[in-house]
C-alpha atoms as a PDB file:
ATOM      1  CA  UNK A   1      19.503 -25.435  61.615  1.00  0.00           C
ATOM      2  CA  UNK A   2      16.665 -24.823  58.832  1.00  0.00           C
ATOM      3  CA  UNK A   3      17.170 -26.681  55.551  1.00  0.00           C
ATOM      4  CA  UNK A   4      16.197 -24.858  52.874  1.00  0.00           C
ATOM      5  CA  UNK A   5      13.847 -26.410  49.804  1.00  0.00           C
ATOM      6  CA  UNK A   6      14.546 -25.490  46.601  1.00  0.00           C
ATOM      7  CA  UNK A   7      11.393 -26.066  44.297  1.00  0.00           C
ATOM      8  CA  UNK A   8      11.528 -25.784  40.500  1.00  0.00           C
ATOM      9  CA  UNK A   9       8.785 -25.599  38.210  1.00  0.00           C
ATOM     10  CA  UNK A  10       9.386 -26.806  34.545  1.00  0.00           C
ATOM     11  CA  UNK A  11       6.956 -27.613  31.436  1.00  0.00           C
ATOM     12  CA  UNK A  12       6.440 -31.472  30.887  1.00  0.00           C
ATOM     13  CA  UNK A  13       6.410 -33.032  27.228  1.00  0.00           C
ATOM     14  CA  UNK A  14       2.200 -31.850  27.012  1.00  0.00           C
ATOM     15  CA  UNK A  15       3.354 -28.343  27.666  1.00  0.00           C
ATOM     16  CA  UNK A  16       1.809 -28.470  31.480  1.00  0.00           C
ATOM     17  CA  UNK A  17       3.767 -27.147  34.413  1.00  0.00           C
ATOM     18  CA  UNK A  18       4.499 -29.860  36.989  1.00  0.00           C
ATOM     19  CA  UNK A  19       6.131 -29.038  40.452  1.00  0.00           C
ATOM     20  CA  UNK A  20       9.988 -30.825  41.212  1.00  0.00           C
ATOM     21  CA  UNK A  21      11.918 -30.839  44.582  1.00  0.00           C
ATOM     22  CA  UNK A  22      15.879 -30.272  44.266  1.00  0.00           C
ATOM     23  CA  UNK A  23      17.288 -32.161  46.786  1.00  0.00           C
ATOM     24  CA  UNK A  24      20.153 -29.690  46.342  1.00  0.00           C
ATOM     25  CA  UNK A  25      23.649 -30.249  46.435  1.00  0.00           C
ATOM     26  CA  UNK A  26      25.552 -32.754  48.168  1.00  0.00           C
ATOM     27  CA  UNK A  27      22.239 -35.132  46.990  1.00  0.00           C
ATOM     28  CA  UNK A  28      23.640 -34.802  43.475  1.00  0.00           C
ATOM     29  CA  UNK A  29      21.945 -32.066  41.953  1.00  0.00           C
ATOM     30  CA  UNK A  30      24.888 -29.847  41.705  1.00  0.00           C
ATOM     31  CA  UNK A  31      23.343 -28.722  38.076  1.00  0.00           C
ATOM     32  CA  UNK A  32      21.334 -26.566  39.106  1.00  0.00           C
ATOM     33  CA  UNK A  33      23.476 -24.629  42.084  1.00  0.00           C
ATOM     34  CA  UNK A  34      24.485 -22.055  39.667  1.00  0.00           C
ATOM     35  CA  UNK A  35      21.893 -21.571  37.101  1.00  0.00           C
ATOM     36  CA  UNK A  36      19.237 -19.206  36.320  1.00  0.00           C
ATOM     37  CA  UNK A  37      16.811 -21.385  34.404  1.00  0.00           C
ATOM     38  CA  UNK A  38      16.717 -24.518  36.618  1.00  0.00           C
ATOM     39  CA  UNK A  39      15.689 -27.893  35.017  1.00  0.00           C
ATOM     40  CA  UNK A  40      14.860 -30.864  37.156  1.00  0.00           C
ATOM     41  CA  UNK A  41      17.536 -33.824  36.627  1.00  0.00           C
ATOM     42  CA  UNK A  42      17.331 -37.457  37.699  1.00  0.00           C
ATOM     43  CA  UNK A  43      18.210 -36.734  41.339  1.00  0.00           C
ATOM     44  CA  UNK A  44      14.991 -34.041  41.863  1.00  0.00           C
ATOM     45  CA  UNK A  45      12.228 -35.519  43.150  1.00  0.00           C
ATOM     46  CA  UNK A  46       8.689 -34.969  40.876  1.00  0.00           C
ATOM     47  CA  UNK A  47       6.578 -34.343  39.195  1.00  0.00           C
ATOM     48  CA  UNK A  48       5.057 -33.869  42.807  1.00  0.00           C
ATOM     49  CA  UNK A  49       1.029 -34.196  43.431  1.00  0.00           C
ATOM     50  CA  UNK A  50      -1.004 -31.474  43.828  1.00  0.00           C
ATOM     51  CA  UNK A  51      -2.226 -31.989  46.841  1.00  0.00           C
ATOM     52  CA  UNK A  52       1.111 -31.652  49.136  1.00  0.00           C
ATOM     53  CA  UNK A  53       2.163 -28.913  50.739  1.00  0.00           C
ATOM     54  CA  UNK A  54       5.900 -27.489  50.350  1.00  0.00           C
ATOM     55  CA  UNK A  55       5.751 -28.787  54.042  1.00  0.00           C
ATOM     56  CA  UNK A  56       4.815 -32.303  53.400  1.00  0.00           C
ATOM     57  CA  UNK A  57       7.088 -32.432  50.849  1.00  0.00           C
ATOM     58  CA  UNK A  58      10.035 -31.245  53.242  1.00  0.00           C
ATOM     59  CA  UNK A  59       9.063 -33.406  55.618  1.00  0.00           C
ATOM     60  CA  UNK A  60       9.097 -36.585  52.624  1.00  0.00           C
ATOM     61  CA  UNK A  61      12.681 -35.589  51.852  1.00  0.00           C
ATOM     62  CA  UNK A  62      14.012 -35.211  55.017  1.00  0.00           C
ATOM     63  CA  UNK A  63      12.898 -38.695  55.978  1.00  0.00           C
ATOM     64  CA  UNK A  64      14.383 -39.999  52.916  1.00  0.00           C
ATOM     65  CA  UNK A  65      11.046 -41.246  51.458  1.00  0.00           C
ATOM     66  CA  UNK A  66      11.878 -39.246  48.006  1.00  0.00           C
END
C-alpha cells in the first residue's frame, strides 16, 4: 500500500519559502487534514534542505528518522 506525502510550502519570518513534510494524520498533524491554506505545525518535519528529493524525504519519514 503507497503512503502518500503531503508537502507544504510556507514563508519563513525573512519572507523566503522553505519546504515542510506533514507527517499527516494519525502522526499528529490533524490541523491541516481539512484546510485549504496549510501551515506547518510542530509535528511537520522542516524546513527541509534543498538538496533532497520528495523521495529521500519519504524514505527519512518512513524510517522514523524525522
Amino acid at each position: 500500500m503507497s503512503q502518500e506525502l503531503e508537502m507544504i510550502l510556507a514563508k519563513n519570518g525573512a519572507g523566503k519559502f522553505d519546504l515542510w513534510a506533514c507527517r499527516g494524520e494519525g502522526k499528529g498533524c490533524p490541523r491541516n487534514k481539512f484546510r485549504k491554506r496549510k501551515k506547518p505545525c510542530e509535528d511537520c518535519v522542516g524546513p527541509l534542505p534543498e538538496h533532497l528529493t520528495i523521495g529521500e524525504v519519504h524514505q527519512m519519514l518512513k524510517r522514523g528518522d524525522a
